[in-house]
C-alpha atoms as a PDB file:
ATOM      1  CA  UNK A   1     121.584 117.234 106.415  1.00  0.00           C
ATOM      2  CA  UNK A   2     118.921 115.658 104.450  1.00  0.00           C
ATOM      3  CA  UNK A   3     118.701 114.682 100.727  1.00  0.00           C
ATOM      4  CA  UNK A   4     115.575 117.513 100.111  1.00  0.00           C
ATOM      5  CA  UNK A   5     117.734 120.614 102.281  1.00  0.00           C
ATOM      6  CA  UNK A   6     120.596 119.732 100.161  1.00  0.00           C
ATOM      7  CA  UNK A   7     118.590 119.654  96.617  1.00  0.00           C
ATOM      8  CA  UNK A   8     116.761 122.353  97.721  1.00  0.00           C
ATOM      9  CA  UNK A   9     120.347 124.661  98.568  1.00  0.00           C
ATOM     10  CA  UNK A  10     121.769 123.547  94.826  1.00  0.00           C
ATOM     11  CA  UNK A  11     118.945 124.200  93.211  1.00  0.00           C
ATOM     12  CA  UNK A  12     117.196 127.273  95.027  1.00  0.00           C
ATOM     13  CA  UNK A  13     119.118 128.830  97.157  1.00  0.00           C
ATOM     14  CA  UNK A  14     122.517 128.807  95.509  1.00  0.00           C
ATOM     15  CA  UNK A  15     121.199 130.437  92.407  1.00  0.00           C
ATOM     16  CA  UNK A  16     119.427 132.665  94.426  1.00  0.00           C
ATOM     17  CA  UNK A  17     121.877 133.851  95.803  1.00  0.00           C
ATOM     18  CA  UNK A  18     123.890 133.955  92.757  1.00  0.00           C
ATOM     19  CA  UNK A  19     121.127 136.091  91.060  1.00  0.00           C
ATOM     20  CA  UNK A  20     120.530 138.655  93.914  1.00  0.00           C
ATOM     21  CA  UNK A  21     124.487 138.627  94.394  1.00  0.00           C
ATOM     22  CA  UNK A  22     124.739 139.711  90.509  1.00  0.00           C
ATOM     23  CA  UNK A  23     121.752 142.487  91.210  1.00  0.00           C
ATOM     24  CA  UNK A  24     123.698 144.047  94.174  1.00  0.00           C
ATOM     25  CA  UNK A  25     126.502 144.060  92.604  1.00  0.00           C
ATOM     26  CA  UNK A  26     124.849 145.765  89.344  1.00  0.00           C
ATOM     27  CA  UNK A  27     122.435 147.845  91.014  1.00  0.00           C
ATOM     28  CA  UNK A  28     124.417 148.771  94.224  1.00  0.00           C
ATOM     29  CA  UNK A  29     120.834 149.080  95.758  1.00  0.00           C
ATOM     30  CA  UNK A  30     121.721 147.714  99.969  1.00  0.00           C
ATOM     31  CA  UNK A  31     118.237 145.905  99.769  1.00  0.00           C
ATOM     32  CA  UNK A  32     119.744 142.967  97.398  1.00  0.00           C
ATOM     33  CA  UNK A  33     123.169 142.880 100.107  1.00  0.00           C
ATOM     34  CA  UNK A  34     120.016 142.412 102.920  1.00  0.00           C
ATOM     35  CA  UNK A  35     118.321 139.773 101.041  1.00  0.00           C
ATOM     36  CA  UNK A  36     121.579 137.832 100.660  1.00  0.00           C
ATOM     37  CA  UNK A  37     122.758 138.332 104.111  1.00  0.00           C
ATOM     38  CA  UNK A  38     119.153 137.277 105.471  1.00  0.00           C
ATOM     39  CA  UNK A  39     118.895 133.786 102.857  1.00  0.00           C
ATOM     40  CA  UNK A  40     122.828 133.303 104.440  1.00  0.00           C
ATOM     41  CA  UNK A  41     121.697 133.373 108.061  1.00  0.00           C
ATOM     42  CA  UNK A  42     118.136 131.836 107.551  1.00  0.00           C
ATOM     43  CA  UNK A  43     120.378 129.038 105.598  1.00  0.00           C
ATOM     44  CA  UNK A  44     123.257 128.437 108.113  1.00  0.00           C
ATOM     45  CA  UNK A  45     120.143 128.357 111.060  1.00  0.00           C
ATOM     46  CA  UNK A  46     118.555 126.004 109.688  1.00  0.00           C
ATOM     47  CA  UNK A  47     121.515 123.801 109.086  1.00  0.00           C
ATOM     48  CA  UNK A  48     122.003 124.436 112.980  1.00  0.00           C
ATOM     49  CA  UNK A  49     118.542 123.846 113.956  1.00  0.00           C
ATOM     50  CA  UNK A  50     118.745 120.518 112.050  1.00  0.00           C
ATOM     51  CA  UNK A  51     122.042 119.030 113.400  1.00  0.00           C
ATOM     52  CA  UNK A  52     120.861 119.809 116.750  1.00  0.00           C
ATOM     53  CA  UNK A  53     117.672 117.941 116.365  1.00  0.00           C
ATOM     54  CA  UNK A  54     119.113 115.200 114.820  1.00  0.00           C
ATOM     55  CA  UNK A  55     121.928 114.972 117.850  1.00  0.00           C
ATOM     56  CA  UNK A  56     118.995 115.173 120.462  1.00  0.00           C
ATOM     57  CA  UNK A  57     116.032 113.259 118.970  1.00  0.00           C
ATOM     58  CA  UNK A  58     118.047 110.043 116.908  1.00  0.00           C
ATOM     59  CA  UNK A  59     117.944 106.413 118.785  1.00  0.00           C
ATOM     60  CA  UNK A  60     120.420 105.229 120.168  1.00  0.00           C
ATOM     61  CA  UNK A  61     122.583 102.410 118.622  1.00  0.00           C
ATOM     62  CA  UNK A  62     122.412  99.201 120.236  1.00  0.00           C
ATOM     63  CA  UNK A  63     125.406  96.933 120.622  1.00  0.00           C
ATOM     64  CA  UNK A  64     125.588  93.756 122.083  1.00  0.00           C
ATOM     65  CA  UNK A  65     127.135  95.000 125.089  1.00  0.00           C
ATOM     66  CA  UNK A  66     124.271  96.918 125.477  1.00  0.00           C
ATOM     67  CA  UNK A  67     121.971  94.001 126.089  1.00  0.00           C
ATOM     68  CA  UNK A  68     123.962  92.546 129.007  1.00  0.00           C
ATOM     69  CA  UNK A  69     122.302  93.106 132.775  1.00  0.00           C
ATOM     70  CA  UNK A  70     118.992  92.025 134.298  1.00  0.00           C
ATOM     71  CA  UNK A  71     115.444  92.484 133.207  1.00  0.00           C
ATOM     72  CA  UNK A  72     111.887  92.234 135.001  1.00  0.00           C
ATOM     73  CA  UNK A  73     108.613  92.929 133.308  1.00  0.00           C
ATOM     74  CA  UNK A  74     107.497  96.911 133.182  1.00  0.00           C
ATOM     75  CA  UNK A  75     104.636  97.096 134.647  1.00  0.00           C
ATOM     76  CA  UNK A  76     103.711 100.668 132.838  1.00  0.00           C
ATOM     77  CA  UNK A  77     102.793  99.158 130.116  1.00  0.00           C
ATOM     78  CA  UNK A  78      99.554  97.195 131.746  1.00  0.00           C
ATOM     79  CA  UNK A  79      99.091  98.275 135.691  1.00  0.00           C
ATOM     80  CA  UNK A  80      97.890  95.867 137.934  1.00  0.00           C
ATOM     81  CA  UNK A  81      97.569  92.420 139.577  1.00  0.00           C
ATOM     82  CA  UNK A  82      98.676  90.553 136.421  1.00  0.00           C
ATOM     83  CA  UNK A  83     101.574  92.889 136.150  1.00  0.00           C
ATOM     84  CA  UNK A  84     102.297  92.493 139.316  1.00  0.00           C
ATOM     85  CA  UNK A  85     102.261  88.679 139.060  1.00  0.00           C
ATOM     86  CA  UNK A  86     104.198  88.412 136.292  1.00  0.00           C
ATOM     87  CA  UNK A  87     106.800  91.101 137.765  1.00  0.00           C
ATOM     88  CA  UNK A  88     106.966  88.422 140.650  1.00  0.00           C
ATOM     89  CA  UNK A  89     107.312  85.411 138.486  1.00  0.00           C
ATOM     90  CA  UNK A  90     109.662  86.046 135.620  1.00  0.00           C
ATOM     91  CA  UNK A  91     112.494  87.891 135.149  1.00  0.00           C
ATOM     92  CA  UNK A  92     115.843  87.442 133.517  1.00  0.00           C
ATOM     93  CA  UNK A  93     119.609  88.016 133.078  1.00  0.00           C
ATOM     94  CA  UNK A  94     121.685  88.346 130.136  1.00  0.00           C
ATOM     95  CA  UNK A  95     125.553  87.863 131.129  1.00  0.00           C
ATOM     96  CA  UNK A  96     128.959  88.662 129.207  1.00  0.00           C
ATOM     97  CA  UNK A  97     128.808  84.998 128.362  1.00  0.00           C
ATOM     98  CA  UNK A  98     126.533  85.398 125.930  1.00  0.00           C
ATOM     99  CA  UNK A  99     123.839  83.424 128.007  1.00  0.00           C
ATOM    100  CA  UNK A 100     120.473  84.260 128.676  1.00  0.00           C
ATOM    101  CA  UNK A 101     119.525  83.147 132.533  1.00  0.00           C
ATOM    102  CA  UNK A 102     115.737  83.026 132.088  1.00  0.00           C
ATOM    103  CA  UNK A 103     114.414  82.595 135.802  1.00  0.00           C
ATOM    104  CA  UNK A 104     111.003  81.579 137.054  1.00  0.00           C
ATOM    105  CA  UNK A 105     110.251  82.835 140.377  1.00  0.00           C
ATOM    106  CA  UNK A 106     108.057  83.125 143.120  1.00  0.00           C
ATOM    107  CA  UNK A 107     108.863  86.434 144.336  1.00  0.00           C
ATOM    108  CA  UNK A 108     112.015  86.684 145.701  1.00  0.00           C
ATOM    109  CA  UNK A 109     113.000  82.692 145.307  1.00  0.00           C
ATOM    110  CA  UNK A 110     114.147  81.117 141.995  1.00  0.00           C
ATOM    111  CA  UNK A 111     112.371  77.617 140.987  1.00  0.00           C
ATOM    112  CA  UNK A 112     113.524  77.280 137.448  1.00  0.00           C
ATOM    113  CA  UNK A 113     116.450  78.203 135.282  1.00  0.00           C
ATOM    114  CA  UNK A 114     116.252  78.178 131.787  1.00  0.00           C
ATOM    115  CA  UNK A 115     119.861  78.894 129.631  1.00  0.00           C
ATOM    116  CA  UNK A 116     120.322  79.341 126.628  1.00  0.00           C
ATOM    117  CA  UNK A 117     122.820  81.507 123.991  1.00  0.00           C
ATOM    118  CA  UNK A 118     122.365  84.750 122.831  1.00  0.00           C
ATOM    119  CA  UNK A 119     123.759  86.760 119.772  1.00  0.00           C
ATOM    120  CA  UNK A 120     123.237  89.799 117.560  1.00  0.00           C
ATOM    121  CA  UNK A 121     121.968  90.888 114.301  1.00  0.00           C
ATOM    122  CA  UNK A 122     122.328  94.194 112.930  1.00  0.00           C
ATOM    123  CA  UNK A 123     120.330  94.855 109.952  1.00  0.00           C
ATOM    124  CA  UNK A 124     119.702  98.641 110.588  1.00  0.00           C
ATOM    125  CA  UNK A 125     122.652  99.514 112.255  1.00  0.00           C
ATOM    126  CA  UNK A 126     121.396  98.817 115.866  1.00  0.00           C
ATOM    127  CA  UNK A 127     121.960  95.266 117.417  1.00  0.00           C
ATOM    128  CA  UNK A 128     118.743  92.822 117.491  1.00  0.00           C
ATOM    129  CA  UNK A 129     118.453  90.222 119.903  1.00  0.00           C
ATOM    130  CA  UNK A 130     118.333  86.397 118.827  1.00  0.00           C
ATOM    131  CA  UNK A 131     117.627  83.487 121.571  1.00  0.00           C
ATOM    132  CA  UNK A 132     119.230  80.528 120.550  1.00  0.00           C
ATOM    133  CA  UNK A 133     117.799  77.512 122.221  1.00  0.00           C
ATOM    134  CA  UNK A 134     119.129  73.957 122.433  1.00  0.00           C
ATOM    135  CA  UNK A 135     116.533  72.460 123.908  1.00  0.00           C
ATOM    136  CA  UNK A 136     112.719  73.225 124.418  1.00  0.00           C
ATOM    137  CA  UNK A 137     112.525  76.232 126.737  1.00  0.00           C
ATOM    138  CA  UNK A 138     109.967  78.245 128.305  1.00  0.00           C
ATOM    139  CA  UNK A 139     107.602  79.655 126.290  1.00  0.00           C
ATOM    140  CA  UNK A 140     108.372  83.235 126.582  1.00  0.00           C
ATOM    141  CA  UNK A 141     111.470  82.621 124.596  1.00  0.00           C
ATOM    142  CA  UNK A 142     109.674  80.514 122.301  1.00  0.00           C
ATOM    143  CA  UNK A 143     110.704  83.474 120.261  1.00  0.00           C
ATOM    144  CA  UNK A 144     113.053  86.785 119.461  1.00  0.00           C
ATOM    145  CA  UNK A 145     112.129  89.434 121.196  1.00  0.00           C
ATOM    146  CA  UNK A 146     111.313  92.886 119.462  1.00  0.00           C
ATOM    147  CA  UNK A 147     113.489  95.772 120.540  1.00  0.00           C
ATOM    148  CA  UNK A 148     111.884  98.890 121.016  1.00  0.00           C
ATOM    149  CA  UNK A 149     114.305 101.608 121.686  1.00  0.00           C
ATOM    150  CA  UNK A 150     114.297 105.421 121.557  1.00  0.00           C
ATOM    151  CA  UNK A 151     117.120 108.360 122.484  1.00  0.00           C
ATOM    152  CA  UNK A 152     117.595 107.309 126.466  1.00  0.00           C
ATOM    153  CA  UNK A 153     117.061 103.951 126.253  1.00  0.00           C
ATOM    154  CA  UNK A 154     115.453 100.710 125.041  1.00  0.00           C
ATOM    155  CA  UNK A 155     113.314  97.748 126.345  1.00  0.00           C
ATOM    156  CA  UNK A 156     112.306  93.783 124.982  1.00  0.00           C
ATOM    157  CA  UNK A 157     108.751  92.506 124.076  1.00  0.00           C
ATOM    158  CA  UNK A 158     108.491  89.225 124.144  1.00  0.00           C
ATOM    159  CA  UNK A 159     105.513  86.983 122.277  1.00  0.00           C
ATOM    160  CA  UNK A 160     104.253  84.406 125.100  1.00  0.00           C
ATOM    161  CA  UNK A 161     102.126  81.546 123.511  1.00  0.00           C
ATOM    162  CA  UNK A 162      99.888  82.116 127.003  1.00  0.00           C
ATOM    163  CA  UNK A 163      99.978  85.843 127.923  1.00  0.00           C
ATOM    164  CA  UNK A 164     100.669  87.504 124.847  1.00  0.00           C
ATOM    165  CA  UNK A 165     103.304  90.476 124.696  1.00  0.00           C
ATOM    166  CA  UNK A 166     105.689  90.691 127.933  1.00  0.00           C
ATOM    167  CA  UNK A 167     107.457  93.935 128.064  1.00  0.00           C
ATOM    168  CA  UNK A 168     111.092  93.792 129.726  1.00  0.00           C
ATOM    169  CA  UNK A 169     112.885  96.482 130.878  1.00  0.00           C
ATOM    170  CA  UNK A 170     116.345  96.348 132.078  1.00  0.00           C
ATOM    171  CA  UNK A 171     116.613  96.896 136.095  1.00  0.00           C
ATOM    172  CA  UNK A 172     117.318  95.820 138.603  1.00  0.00           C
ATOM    173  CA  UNK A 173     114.372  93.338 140.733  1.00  0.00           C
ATOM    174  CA  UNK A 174     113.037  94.605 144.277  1.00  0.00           C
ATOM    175  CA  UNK A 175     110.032  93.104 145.972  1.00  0.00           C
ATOM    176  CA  UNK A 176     106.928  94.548 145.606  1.00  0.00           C
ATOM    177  CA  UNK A 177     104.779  95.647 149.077  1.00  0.00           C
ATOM    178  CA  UNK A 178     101.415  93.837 147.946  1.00  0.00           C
ATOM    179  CA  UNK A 179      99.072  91.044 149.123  1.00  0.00           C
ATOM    180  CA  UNK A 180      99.252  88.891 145.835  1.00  0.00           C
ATOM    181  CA  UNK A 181      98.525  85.386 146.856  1.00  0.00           C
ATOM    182  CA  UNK A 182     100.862  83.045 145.056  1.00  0.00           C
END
């Protein structure tokens, strides 16, 4: 539980509890046993209610395992003809040799590969990406990406010196059914 529940049940409710237990026991009036049964439930619930929440609501912890699989621009983020371009013209792999395979594509055909290194940082307890490049590369990876990531899953915004933030999920490409000219 959190720091304030747990200074708040030393300081408030235990002598509470301790004060209204004393009463009852004095007084042998059933309200005080009532009171002290209801803190005792109200207290144990919402030490329930709080594990639970923290179980279903906390982000999950990336490792570098994690980041391994291929990615293609989400084209939620920004719907349209752009989106769809750029869903048909980059796109990338990471691979359990610690490479990035950065591809640039026209649609379902590869005409450039850029490779370079990948490894982790974990400052926060959740693994950060880090590009390392030997040799000028594309400028998409020009650099780290930001990882965004919630309960279910996580995704990679990259900072293009041309179009700005590129959003990456990880999935798997399929051709699109549109009329895009390329």
């Amino acid at each position: 539980m959190g720091f304030g529940f747990n200074l708040g049940l030393i300081f408030i409710v235990i002598p509470l509890l301790i004060v209204l237990g004393l009463l009852w026991l004095f007084t042998k009036k059933r309200i005080f046993g009532k009171i002290v049964a209801f803190v005792i439930v109200a207290v144990v619930l919402l030490a329930v209610a709080g594990i639970l929440k923290e179980r279903y609501t906390a982000k999950m912890k990336l490792k570098q395992s994690d980041y391994y699989g291929g990615y293609t621009i989400d084209k939620n983020f920004y719907p349209g003809i752009f989106a769809d371009w750029q869903y048909d013209t980059f796109r990338f792999e990471i691979r359990q040799n610690d490479s990035i395979y950065f591809y640039v594509t026209k649609r379902e055909r590869v005409i450039r590969t850029y490779k370079c290194k990948i490894a982790t940082v974990s400052p926060y307890g959740s693994a950060r990406l880090v590009i390392k490049m030997d040799q000028l590369g594309h400028h998409i990876l020009g650099s780290d990406p930001t990882v965004y990531h919630g309960r279910d899953g996580f995704y990679l915004v990259f900072n293009s010196a041309r179009y700005k933030n590129m959003f990456f999920v990880k999935n798997k490409w399929v051709a699109l059914h549109h009329t895009i000219p390329h």
